[in-house]
N, C-alpha and C. Protein backbone atom coordinates (compact mmCIF):
# COMPACT_ATOMS: atom_id res chain seq x y z
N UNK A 1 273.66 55.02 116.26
CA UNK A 1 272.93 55.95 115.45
C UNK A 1 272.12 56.84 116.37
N UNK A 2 272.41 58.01 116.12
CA UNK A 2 271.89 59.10 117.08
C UNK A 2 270.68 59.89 116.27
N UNK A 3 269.43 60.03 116.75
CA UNK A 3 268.86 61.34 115.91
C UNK A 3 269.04 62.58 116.74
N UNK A 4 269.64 63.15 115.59
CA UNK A 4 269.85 64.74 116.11
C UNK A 4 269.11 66.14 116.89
N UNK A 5 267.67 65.44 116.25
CA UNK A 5 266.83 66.03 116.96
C UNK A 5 266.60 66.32 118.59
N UNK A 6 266.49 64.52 118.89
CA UNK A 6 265.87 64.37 119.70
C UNK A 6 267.29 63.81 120.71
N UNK A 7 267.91 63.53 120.14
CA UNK A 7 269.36 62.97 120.91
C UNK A 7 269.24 61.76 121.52
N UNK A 8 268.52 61.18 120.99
CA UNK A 8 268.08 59.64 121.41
C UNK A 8 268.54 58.93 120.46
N UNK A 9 269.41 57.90 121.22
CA UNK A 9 270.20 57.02 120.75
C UNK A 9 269.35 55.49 120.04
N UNK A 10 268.81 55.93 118.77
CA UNK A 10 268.51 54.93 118.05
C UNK A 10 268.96 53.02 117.88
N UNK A 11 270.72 53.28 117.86
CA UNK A 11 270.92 52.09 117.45
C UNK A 11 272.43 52.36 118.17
N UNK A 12 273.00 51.01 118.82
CA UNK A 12 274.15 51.14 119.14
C UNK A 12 274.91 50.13 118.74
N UNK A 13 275.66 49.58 117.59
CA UNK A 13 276.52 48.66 117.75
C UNK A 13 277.64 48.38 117.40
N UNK A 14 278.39 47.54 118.38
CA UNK A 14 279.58 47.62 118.93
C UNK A 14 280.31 46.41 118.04
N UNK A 15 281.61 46.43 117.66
CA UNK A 15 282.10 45.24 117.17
C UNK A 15 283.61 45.61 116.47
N UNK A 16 284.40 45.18 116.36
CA UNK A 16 285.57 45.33 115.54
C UNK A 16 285.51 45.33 114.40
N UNK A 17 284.67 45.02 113.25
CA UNK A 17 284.52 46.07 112.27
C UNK A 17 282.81 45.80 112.03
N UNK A 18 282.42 46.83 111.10
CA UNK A 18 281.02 46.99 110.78
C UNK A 18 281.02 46.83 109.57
N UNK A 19 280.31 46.47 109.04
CA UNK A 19 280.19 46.82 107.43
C UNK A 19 278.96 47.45 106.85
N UNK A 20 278.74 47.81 105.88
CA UNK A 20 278.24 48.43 105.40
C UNK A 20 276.81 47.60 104.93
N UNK A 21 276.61 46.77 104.91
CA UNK A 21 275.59 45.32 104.99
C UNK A 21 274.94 45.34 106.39
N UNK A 22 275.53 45.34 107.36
CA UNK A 22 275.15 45.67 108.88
C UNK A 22 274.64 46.66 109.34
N UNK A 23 274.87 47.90 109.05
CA UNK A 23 274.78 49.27 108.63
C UNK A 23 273.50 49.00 108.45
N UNK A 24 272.92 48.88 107.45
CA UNK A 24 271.59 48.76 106.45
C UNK A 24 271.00 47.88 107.34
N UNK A 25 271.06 46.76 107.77
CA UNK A 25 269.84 46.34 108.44
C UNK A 25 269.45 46.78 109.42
N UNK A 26 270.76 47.41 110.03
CA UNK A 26 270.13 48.15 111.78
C UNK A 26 269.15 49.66 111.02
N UNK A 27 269.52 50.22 109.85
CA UNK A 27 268.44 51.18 109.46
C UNK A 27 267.47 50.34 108.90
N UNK A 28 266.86 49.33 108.79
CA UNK A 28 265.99 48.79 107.95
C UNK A 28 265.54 48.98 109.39
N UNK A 29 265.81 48.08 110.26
CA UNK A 29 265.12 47.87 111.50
C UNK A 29 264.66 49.27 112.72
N UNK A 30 265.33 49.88 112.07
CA UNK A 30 265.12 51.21 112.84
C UNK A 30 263.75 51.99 111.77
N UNK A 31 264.04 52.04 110.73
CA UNK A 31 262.78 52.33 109.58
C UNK A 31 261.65 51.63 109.76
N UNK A 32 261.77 50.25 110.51
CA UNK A 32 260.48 49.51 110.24
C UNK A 32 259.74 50.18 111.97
N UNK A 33 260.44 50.25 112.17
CA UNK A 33 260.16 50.91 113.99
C UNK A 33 259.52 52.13 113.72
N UNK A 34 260.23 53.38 112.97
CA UNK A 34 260.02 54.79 113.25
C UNK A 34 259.95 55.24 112.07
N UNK A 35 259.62 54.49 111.16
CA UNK A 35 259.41 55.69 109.67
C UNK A 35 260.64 56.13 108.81
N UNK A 36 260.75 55.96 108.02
CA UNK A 36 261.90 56.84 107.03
C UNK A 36 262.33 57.81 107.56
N UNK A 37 263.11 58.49 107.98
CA UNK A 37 263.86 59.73 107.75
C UNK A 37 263.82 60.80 106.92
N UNK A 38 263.83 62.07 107.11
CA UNK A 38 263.38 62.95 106.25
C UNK A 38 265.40 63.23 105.17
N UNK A 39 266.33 62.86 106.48
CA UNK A 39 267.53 63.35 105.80
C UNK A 39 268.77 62.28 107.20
N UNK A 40 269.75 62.23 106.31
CA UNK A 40 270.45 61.00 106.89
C UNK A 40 271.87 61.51 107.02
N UNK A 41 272.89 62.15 107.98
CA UNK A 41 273.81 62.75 108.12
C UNK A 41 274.86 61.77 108.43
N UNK A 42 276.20 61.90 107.92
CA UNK A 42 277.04 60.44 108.19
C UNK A 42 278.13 61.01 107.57
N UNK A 43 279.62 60.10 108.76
CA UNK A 43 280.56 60.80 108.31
C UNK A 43 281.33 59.82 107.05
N UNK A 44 282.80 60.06 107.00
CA UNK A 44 283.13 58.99 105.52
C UNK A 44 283.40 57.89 106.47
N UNK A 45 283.13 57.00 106.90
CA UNK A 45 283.83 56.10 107.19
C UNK A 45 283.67 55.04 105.74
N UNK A 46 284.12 53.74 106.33
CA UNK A 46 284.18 53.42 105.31
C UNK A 46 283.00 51.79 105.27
N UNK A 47 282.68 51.79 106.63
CA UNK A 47 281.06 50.91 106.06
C UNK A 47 279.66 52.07 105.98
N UNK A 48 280.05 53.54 105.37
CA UNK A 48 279.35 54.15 105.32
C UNK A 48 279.04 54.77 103.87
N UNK A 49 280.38 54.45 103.33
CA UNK A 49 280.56 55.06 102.04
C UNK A 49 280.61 53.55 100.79
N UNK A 50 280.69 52.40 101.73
CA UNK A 50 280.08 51.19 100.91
C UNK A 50 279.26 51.29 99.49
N UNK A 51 279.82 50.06 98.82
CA UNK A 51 278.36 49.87 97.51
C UNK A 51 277.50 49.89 98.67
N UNK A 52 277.20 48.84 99.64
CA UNK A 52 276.06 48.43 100.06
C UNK A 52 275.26 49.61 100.95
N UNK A 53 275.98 50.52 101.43
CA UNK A 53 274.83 51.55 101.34
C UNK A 53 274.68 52.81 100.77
N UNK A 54 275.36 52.65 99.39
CA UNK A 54 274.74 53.03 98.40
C UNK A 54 274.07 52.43 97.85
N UNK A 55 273.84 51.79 97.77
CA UNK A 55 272.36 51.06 97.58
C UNK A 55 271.13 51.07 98.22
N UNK A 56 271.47 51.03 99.45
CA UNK A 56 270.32 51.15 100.72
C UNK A 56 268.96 52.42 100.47
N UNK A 57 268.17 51.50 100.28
CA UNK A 57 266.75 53.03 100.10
C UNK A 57 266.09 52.58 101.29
């Protein structure tokens, strides 16, 4: 997870698949670090387009 701004590499992780459950906690943990986000850019993959983070607030 990159912020665009600043180009600092937030979150990196590596694995043969991700899910969309995994997804969400590395932003929980990145939120509890640096604050909410004003706006969240992401392409379709598909632990991105998950129920589970559609759910994710």
């Amino acid at each position: 997870m990159v912020d665009d701004f600043t180009r600092e590499c937030l979150a990196l992780a590596a694995d043969t698949s991700l899910s969309g459950l995994r997804v969400g906690r590395e932003l929980d943990r990145i939120v509890a670090l640096r604050g909410r986000p004003a706006m969240i850019v992401s392409d379709n993959g598909t632990e991105l387009t998950s129920h589970a983070m559609l759910r994710w607030r």
